[in-house]
PDB file of N, CA and C in Angstrom:
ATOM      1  N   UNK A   1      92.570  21.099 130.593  1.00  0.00           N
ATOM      2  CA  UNK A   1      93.846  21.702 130.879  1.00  0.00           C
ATOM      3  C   UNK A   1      94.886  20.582 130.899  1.00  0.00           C
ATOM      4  N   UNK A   2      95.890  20.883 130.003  1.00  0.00           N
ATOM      5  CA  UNK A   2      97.521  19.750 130.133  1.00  0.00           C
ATOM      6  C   UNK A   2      97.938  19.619 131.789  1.00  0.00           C
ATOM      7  N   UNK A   3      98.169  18.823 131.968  1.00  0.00           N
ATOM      8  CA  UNK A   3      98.736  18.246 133.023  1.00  0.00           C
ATOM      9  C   UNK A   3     100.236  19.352 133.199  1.00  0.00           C
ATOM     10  N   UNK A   4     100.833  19.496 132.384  1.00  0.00           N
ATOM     11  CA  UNK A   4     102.436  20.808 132.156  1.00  0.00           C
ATOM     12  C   UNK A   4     101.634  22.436 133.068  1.00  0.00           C
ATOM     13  N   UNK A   5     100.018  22.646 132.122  1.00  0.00           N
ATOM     14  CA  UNK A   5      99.891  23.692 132.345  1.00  0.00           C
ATOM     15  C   UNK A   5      99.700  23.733 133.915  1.00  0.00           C
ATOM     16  N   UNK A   6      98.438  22.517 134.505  1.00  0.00           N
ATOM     17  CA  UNK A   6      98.022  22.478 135.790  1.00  0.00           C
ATOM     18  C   UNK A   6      99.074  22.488 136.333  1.00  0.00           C
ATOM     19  N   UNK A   7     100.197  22.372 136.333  1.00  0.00           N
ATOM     20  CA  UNK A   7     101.647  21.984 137.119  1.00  0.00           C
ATOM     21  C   UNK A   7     102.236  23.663 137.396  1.00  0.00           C
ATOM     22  N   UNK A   8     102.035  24.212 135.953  1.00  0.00           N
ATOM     23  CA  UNK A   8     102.739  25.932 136.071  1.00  0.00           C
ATOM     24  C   UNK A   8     101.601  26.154 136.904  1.00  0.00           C
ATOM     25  N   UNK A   9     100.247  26.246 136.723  1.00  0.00           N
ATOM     26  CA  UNK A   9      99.460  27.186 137.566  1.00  0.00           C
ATOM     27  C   UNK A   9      99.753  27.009 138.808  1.00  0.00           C
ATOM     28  N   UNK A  10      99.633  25.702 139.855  1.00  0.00           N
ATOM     29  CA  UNK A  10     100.202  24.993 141.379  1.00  0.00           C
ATOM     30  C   UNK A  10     101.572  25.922 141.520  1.00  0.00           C
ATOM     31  N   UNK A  11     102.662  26.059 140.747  1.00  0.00           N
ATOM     32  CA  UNK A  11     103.770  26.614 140.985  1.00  0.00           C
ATOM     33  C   UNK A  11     103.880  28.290 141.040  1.00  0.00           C
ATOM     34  N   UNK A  12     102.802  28.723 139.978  1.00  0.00           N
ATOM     35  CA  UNK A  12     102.491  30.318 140.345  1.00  0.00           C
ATOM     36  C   UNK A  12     101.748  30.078 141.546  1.00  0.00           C
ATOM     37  N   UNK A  13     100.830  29.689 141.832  1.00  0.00           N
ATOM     38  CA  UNK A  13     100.116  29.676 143.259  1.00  0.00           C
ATOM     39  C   UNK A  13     100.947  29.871 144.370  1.00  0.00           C
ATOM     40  N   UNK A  14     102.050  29.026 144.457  1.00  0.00           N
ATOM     41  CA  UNK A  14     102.848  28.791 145.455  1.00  0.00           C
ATOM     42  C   UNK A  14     103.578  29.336 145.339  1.00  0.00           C
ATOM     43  N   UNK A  15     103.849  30.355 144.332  1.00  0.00           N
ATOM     44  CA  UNK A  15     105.196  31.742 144.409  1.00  0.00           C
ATOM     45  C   UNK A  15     104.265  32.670 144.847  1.00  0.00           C
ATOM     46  N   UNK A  16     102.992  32.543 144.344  1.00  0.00           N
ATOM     47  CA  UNK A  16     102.416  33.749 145.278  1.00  0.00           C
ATOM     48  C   UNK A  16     102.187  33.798 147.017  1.00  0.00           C
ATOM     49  N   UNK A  17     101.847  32.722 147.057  1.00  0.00           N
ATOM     50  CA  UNK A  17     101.874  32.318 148.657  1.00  0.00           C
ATOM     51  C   UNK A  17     103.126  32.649 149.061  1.00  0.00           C
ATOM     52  N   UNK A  18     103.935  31.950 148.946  1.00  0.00           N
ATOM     53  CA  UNK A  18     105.338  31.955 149.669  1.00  0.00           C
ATOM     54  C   UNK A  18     105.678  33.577 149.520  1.00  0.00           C
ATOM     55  N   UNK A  19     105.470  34.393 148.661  1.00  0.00           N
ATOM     56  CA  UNK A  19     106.391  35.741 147.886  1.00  0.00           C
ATOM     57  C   UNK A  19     105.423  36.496 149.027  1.00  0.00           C
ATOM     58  N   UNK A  20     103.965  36.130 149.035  1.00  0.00           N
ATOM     59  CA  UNK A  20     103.040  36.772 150.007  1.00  0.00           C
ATOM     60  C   UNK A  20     103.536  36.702 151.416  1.00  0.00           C
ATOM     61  N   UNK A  21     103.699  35.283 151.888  1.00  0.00           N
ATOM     62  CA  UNK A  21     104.447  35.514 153.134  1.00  0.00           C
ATOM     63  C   UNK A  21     105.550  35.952 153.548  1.00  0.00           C
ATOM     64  N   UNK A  22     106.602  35.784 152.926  1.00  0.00           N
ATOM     65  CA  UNK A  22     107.711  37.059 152.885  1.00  0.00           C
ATOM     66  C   UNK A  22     107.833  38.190 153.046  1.00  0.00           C
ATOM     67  N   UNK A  23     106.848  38.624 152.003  1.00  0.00           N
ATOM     68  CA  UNK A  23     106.180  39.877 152.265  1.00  0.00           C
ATOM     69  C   UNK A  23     105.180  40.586 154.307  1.00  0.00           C
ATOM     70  N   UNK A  24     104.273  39.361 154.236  1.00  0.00           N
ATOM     71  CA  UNK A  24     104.196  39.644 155.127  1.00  0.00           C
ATOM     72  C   UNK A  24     104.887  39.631 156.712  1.00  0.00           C
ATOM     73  N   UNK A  25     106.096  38.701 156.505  1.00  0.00           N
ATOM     74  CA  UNK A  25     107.343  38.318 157.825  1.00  0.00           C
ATOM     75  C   UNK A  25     107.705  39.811 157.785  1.00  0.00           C
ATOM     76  N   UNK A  26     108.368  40.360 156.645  1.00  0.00           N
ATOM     77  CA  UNK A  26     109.553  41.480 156.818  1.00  0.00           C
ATOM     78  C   UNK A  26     108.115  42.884 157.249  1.00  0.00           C
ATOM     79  N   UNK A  27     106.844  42.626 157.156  1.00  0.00           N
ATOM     80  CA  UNK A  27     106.027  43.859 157.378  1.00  0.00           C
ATOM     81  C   UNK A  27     106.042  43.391 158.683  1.00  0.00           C
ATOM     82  N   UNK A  28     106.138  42.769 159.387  1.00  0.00           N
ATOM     83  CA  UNK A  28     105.694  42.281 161.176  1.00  0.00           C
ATOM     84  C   UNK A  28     106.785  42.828 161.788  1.00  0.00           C
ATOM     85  N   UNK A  29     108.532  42.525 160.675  1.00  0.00           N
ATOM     86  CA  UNK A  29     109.461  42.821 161.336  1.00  0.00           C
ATOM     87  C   UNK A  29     109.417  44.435 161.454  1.00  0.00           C
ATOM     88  N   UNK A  30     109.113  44.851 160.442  1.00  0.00           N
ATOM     89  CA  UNK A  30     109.540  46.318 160.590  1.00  0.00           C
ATOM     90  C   UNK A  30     108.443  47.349 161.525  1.00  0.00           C
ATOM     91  N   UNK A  31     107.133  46.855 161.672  1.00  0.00           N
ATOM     92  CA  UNK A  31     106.598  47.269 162.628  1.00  0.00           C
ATOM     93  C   UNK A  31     106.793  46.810 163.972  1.00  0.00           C
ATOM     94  N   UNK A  32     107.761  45.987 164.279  1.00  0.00           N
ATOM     95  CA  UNK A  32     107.841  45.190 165.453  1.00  0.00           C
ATOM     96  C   UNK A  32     108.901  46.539 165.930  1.00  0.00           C
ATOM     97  N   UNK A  33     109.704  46.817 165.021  1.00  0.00           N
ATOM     98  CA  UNK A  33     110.905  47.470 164.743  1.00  0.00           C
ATOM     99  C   UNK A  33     110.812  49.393 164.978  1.00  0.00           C
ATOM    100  N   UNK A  34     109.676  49.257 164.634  1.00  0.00           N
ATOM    101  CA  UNK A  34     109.380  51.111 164.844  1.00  0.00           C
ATOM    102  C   UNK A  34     108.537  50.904 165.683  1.00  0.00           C
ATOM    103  N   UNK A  35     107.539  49.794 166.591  1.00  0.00           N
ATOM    104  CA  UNK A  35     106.644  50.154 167.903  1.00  0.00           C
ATOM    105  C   UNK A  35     107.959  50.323 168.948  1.00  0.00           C
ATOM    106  N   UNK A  36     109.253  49.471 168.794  1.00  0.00           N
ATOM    107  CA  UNK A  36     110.023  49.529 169.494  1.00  0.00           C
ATOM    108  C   UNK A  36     110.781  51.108 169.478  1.00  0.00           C
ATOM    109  N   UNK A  37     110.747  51.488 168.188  1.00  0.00           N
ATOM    110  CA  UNK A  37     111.597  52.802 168.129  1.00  0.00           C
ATOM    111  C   UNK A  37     110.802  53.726 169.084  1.00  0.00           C
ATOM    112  N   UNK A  38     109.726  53.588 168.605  1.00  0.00           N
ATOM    113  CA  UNK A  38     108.366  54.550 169.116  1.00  0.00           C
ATOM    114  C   UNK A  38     108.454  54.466 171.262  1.00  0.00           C
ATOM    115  N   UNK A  39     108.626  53.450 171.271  1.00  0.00           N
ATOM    116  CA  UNK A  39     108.683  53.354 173.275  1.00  0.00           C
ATOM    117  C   UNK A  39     109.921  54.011 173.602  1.00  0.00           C
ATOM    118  N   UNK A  40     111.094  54.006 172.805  1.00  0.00           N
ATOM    119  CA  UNK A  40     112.316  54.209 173.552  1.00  0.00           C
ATOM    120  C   UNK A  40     111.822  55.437 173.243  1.00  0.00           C
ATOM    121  N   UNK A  41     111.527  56.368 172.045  1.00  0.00           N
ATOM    122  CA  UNK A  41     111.307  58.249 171.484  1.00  0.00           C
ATOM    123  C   UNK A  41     109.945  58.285 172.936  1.00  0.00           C
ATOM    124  N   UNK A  42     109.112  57.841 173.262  1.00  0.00           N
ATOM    125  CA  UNK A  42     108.099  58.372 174.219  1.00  0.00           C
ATOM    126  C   UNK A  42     108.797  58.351 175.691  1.00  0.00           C
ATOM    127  N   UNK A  43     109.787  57.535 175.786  1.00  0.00           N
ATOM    128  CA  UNK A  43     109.869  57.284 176.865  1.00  0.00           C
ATOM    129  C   UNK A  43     111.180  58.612 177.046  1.00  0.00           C
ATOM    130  N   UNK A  44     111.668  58.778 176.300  1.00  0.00           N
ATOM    131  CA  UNK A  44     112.990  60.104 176.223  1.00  0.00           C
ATOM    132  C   UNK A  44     112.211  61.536 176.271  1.00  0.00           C
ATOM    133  N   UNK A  45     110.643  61.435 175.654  1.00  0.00           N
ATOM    134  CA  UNK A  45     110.287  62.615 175.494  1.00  0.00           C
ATOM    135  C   UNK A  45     109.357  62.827 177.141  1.00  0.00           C
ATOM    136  N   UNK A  46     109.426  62.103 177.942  1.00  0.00           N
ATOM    137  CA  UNK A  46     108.562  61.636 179.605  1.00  0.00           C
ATOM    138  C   UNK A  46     109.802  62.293 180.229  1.00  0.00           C
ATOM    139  N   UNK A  47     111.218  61.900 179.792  1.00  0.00           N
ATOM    140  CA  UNK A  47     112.257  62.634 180.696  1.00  0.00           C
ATOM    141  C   UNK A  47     112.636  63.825 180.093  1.00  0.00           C
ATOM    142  N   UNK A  48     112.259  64.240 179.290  1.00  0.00           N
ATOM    143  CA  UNK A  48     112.536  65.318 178.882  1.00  0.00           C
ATOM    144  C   UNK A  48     111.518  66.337 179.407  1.00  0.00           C
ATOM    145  N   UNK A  49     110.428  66.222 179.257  1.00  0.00           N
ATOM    146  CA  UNK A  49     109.298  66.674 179.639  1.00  0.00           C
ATOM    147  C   UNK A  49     109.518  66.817 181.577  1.00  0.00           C
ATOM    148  N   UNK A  50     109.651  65.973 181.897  1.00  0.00           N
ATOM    149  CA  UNK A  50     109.780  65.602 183.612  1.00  0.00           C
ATOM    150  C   UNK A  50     111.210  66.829 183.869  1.00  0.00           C
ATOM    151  N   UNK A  51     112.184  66.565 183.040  1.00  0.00           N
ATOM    152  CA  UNK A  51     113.144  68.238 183.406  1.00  0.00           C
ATOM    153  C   UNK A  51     112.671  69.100 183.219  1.00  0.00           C
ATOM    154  N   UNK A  52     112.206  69.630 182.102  1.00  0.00           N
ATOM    155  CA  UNK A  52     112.049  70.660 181.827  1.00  0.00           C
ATOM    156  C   UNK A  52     110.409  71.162 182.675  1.00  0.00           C
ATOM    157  N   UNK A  53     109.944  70.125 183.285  1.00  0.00           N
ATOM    158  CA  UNK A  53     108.802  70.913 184.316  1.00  0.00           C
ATOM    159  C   UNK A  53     109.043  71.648 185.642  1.00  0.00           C
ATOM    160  N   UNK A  54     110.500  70.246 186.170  1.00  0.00           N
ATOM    161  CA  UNK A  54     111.609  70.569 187.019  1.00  0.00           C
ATOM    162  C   UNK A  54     111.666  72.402 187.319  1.00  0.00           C
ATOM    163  N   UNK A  55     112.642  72.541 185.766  1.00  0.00           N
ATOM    164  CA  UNK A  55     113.831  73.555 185.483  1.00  0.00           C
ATOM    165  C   UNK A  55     112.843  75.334 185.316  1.00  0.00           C
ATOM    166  N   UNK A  56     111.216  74.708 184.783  1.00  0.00           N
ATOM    167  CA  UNK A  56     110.495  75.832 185.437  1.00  0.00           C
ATOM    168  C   UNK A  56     109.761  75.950 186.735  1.00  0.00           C
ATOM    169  N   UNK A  57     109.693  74.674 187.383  1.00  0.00           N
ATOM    170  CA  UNK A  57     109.084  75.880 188.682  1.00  0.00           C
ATOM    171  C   UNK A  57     109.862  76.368 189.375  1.00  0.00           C
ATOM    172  N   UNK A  58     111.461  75.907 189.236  1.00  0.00           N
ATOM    173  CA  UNK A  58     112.720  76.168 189.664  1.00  0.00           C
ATOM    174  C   UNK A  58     112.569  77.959 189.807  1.00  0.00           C
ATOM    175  N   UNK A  59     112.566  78.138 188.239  1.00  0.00           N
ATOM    176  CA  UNK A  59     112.771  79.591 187.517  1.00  0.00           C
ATOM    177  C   UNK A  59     111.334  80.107 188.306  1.00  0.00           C
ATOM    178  N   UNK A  60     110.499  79.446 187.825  1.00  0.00           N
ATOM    179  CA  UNK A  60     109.644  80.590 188.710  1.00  0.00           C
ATOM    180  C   UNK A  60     109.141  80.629 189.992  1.00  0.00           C
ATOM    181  N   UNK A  61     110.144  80.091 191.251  1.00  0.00           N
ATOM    182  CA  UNK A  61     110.098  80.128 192.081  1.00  0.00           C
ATOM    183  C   UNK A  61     111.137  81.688 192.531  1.00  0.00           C
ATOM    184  N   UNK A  62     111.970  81.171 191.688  1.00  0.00           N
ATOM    185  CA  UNK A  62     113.300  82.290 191.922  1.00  0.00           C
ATOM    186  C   UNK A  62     112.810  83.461 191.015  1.00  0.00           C
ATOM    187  N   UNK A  63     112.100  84.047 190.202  1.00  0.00           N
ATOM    188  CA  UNK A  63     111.583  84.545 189.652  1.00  0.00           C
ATOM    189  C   UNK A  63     109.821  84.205 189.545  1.00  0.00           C
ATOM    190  N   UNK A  64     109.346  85.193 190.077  1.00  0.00           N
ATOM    191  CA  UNK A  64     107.743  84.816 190.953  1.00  0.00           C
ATOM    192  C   UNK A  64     107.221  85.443 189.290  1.00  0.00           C
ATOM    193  N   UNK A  65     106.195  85.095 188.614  1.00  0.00           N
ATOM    194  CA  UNK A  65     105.773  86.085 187.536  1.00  0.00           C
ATOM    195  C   UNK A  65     104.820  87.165 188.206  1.00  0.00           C
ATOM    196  N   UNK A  66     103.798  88.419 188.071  1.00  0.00           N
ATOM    197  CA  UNK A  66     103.493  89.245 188.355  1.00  0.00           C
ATOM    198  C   UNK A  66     102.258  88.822 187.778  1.00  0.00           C
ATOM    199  N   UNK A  67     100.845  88.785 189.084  1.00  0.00           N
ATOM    200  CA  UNK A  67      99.772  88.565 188.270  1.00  0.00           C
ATOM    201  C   UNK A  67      99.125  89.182 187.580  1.00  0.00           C
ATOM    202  N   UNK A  68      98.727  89.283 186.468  1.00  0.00           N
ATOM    203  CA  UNK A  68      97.877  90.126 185.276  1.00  0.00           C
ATOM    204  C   UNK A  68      96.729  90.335 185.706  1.00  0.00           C
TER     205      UNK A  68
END
């Protein structure tokens, strides 16, 4: 192998590496990015859930249901 060619192959190597890690930075970011989306949506759906358990025993305190 020419010494030119061994030189291109080292330089594809190292676009793949580098293009690979890039690749893999912006995949860390964007899952870093939706585990975060994901806590704030669970944590809205805990207070949402926590009223609306509220707002029925409320109702069916003031309205008793009739046992079947």
């Amino acid at each position: 192998m020419s010494k030119k060619t061994e030189v291109m192959e080292e330089v594809k190597t190292n676009n793949v590496a580098v293009d690979s890690d890039v690749k893999a930075k912006e995949a860390i970011e964007t899952l870093r990015t939706q585990l975060q989306e994901h806590h704030r949506q669970a944590e809205h759906h805990r207070t949402m859930a926590t009223k609306a358990q509220g707002a029925l025993e409320v109702l069916l305190q003031l309205h008793p249901e009739e046992e079947k």
